[in-house]
PDB file of N, CA and C in Angstrom:
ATOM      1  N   UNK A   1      78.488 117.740 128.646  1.00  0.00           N
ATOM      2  CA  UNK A   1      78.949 116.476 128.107  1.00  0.00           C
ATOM      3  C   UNK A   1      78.920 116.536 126.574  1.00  0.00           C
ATOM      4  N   UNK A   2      79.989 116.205 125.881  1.00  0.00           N
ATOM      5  CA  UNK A   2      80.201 116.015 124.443  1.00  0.00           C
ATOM      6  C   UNK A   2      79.476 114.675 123.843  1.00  0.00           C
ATOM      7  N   UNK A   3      78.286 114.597 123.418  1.00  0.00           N
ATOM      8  CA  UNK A   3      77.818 113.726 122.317  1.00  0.00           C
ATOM      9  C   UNK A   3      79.131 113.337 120.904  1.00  0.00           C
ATOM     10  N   UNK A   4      79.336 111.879 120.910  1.00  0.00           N
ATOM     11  CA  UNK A   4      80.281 111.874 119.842  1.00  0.00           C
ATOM     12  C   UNK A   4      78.867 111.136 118.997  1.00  0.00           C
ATOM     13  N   UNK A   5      79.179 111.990 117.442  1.00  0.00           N
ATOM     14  CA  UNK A   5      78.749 111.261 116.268  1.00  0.00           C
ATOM     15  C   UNK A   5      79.243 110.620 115.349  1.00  0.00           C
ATOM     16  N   UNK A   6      78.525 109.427 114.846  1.00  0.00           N
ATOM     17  CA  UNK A   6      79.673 108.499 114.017  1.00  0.00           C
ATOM     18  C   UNK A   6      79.084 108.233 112.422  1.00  0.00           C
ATOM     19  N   UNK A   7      80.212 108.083 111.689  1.00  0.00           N
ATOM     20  CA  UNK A   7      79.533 108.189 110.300  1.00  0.00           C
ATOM     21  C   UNK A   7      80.025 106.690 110.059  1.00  0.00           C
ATOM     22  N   UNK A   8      79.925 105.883 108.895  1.00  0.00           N
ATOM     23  CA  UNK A   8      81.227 104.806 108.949  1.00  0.00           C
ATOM     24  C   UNK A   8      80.554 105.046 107.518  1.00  0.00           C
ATOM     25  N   UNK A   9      81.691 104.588 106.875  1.00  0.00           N
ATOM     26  CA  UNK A   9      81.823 104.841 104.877  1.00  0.00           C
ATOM     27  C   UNK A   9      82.653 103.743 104.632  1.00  0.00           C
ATOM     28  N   UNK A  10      81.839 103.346 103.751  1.00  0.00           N
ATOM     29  CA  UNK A  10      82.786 101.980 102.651  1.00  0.00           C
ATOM     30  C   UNK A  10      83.315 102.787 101.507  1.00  0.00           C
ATOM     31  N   UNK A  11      84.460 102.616 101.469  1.00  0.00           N
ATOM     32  CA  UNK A  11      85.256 103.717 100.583  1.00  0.00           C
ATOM     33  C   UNK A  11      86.124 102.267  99.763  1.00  0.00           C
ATOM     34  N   UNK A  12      85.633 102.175  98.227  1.00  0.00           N
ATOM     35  CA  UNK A  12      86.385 101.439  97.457  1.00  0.00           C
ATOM     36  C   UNK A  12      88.092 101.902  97.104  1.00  0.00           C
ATOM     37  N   UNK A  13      89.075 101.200  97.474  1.00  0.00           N
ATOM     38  CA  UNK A  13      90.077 101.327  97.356  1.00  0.00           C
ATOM     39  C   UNK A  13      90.876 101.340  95.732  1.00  0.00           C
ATOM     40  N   UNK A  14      91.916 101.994  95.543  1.00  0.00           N
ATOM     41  CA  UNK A  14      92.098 101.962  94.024  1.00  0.00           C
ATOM     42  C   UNK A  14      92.834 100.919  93.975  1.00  0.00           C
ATOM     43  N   UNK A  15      92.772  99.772  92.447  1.00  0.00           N
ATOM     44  CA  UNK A  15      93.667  98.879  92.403  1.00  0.00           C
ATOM     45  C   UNK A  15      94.845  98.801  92.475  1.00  0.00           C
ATOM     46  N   UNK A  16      95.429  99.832  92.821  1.00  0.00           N
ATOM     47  CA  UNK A  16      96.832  99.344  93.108  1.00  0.00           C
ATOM     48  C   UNK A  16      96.933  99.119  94.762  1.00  0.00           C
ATOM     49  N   UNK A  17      95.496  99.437  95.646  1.00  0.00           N
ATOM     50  CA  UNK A  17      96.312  99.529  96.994  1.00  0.00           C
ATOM     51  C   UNK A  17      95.406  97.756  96.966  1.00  0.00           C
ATOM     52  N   UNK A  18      94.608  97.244  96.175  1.00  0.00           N
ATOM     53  CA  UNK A  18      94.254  96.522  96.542  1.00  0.00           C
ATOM     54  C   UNK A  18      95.265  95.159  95.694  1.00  0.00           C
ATOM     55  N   UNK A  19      96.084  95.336  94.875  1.00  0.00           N
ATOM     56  CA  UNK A  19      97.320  94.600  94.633  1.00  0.00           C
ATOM     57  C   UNK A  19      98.522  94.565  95.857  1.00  0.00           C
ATOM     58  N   UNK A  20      98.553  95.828  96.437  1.00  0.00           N
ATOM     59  CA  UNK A  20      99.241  95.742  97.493  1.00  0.00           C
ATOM     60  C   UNK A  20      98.881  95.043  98.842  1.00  0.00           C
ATOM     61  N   UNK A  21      97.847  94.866  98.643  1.00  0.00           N
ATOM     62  CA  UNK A  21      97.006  94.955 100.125  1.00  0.00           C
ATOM     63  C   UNK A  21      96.500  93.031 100.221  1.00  0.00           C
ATOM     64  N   UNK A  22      96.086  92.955  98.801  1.00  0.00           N
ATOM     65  CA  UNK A  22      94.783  91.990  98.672  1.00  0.00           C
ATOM     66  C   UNK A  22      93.028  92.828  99.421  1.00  0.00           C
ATOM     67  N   UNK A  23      93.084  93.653  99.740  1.00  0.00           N
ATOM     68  CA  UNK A  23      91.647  94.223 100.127  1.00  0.00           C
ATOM     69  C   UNK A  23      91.100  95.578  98.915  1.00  0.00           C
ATOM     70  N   UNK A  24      90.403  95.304  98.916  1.00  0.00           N
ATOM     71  CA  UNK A  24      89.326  96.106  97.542  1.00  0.00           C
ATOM     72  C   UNK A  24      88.654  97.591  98.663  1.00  0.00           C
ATOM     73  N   UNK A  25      88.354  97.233  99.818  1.00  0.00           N
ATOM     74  CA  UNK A  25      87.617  98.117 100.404  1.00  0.00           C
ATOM     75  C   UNK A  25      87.991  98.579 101.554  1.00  0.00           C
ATOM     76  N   UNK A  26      87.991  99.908 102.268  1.00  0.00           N
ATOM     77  CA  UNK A  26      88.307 100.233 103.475  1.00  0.00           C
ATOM     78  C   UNK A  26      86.517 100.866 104.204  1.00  0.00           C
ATOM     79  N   UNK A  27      86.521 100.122 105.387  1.00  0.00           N
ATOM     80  CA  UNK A  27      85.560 100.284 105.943  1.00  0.00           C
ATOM     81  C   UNK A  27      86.069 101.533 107.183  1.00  0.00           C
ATOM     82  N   UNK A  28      85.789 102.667 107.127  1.00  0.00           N
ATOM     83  CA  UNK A  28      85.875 103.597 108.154  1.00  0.00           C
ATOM     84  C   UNK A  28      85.412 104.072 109.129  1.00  0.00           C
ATOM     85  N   UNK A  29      85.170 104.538 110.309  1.00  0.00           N
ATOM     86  CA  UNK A  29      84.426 105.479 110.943  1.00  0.00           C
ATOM     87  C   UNK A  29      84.886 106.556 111.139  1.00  0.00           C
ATOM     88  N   UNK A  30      84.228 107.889 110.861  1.00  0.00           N
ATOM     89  CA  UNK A  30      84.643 109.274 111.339  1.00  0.00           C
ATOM     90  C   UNK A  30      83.651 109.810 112.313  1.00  0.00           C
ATOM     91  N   UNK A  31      83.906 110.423 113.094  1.00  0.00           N
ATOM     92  CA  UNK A  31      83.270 110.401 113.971  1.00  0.00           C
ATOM     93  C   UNK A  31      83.279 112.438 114.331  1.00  0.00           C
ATOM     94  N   UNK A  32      82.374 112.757 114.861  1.00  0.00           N
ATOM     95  CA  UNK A  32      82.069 114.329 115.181  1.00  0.00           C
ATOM     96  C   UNK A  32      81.868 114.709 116.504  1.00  0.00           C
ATOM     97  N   UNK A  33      82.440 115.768 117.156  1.00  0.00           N
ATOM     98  CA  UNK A  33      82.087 116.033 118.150  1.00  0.00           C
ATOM     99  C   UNK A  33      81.286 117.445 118.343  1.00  0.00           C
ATOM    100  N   UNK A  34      80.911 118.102 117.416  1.00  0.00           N
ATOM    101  CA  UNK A  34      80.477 118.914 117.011  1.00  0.00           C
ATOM    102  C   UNK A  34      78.710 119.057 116.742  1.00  0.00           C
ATOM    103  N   UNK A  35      78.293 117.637 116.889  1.00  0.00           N
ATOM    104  CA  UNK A  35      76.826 117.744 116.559  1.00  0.00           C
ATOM    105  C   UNK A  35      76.705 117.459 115.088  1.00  0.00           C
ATOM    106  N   UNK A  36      77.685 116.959 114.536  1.00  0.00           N
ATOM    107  CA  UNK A  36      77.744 116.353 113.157  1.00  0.00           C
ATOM    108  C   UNK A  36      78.087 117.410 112.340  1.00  0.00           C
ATOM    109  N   UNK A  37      78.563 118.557 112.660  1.00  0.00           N
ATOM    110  CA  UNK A  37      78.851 119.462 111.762  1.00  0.00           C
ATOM    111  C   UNK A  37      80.187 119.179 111.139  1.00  0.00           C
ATOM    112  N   UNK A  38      81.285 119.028 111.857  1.00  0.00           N
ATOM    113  CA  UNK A  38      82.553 118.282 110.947  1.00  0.00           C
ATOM    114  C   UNK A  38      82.462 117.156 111.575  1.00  0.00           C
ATOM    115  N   UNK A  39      83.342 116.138 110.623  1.00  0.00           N
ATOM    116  CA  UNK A  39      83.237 114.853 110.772  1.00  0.00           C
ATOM    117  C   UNK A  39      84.664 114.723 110.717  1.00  0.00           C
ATOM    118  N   UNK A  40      85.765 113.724 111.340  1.00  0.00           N
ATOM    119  CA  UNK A  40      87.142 113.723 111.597  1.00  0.00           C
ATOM    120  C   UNK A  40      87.197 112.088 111.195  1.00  0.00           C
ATOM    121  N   UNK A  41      88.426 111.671 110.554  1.00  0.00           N
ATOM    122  CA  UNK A  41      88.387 109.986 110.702  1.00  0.00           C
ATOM    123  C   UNK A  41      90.186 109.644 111.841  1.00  0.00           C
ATOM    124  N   UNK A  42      89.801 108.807 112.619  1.00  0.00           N
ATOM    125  CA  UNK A  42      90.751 108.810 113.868  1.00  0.00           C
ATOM    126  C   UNK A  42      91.276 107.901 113.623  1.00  0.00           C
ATOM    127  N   UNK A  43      91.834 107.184 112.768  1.00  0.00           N
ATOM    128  CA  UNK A  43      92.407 105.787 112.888  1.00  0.00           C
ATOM    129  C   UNK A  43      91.092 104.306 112.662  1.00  0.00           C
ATOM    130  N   UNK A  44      90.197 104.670 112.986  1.00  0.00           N
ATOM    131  CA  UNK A  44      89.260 103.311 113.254  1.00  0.00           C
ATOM    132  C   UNK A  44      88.498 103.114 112.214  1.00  0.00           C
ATOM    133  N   UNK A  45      88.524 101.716 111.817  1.00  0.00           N
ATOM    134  CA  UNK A  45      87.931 100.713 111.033  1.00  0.00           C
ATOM    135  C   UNK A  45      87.992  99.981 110.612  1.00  0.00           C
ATOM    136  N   UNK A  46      88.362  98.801 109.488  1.00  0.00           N
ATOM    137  CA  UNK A  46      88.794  97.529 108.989  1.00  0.00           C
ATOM    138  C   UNK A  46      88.919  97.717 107.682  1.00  0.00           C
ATOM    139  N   UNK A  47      89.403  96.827 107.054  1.00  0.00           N
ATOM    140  CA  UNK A  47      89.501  96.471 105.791  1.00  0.00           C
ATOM    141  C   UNK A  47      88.832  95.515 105.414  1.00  0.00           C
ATOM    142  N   UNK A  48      88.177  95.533 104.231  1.00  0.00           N
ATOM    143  CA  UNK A  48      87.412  93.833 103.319  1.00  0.00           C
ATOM    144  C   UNK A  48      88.066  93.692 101.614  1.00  0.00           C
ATOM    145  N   UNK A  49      87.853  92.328 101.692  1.00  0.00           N
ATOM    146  CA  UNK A  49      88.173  91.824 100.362  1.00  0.00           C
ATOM    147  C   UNK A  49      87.061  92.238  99.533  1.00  0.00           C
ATOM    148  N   UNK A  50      86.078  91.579  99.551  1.00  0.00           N
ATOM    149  CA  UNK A  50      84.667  91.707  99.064  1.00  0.00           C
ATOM    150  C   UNK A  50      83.633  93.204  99.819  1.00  0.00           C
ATOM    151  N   UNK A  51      82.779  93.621  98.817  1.00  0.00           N
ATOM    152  CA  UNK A  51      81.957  94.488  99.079  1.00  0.00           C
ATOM    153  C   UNK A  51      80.783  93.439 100.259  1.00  0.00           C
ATOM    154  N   UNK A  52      80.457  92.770  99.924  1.00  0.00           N
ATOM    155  CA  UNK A  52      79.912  91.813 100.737  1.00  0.00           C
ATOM    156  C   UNK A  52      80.585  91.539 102.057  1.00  0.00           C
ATOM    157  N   UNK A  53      81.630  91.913 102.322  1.00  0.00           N
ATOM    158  CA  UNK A  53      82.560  91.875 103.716  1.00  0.00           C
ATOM    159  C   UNK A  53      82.347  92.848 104.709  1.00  0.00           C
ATOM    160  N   UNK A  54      82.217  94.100 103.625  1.00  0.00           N
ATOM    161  CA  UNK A  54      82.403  95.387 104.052  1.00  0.00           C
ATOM    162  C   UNK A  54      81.040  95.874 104.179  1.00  0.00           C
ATOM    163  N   UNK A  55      79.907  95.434 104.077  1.00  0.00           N
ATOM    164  CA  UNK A  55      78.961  95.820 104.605  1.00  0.00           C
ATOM    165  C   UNK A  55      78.582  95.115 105.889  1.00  0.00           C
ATOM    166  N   UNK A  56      79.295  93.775 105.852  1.00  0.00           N
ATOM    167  CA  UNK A  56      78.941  92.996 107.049  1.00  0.00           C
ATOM    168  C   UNK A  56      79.507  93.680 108.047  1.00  0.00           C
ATOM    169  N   UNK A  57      80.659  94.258 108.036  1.00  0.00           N
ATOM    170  CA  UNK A  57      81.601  94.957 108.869  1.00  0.00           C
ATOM    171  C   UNK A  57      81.135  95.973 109.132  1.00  0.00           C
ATOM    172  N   UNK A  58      80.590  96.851 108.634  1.00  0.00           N
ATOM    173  CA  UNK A  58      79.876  98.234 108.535  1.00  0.00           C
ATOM    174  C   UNK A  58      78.810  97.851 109.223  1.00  0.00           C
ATOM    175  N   UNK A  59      77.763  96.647 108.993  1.00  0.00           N
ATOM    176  CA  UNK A  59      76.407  96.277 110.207  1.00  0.00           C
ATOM    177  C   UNK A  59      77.263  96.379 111.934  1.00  0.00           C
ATOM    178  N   UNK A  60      78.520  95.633 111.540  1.00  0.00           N
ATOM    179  CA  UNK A  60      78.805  95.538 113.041  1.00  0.00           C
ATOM    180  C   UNK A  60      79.450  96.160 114.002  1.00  0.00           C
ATOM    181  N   UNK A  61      80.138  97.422 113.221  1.00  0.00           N
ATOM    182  CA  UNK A  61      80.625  98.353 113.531  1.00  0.00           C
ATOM    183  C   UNK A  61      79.454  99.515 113.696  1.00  0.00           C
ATOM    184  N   UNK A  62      78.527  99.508 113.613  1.00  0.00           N
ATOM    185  CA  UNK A  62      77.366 100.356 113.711  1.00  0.00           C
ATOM    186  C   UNK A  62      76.492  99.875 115.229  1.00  0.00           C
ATOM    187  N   UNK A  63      76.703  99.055 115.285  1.00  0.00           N
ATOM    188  CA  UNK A  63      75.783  97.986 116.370  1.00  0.00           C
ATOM    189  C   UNK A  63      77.099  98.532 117.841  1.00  0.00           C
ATOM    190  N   UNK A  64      78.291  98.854 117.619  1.00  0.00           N
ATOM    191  CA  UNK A  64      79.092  99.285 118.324  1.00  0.00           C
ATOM    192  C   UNK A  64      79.675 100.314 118.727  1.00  0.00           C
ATOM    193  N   UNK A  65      78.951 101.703 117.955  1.00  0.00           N
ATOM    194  CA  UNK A  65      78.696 102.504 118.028  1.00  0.00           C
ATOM    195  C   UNK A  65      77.891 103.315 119.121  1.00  0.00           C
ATOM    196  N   UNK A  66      78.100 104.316 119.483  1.00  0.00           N
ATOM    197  CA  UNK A  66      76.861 104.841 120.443  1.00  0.00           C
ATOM    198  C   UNK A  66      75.413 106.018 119.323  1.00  0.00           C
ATOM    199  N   UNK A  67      76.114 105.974 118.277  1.00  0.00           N
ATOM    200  CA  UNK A  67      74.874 106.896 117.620  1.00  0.00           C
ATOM    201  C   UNK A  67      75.819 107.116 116.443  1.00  0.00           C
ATOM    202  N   UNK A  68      74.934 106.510 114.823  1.00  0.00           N
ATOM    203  CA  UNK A  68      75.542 106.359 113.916  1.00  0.00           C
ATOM    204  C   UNK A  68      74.285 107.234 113.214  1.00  0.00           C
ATOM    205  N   UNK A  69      74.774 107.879 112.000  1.00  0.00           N
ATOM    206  CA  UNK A  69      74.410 108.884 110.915  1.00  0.00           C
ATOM    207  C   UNK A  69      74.708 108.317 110.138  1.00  0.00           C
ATOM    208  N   UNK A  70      73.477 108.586 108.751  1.00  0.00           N
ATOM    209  CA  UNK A  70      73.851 108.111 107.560  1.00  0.00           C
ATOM    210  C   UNK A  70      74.553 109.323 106.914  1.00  0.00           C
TER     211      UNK A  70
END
């Protein structure tokens, strides 16, 4: 059985995607199947306006996780 590992990163966005966007931050998960040796990002995570968004999002996206790495 493959253990998946999950990282999730608040990655500040540059101002122009956040003029485009209205969001300042992309909240990610990458996730490993490897035992954490590479880490892949698949499509999944959210966007926030505020850094204050994006950690809330990051608590709850962790809580939904099966096994998160800092």
């Amino acid at each position: 059985m493959v253990e998946v590992v999950s990282k999730i990163n608040v990655i500040k966005k540059d101002r122009f995607f956040k003029m485009a966007t209205g969001y300042a931050y992309d909240v990610e998960i990458i996730r490993s199947t490897d035992g954490g040796k590479n880490f892949y990002f698949c499509g999944c995570g959210e966007f926030a306006k505020t850094k204050k968004e994006a950690e809330r999002i990051k608590k709850q996206l962790t809580k939904k996780e099966s096994r998160v790495i800092e």
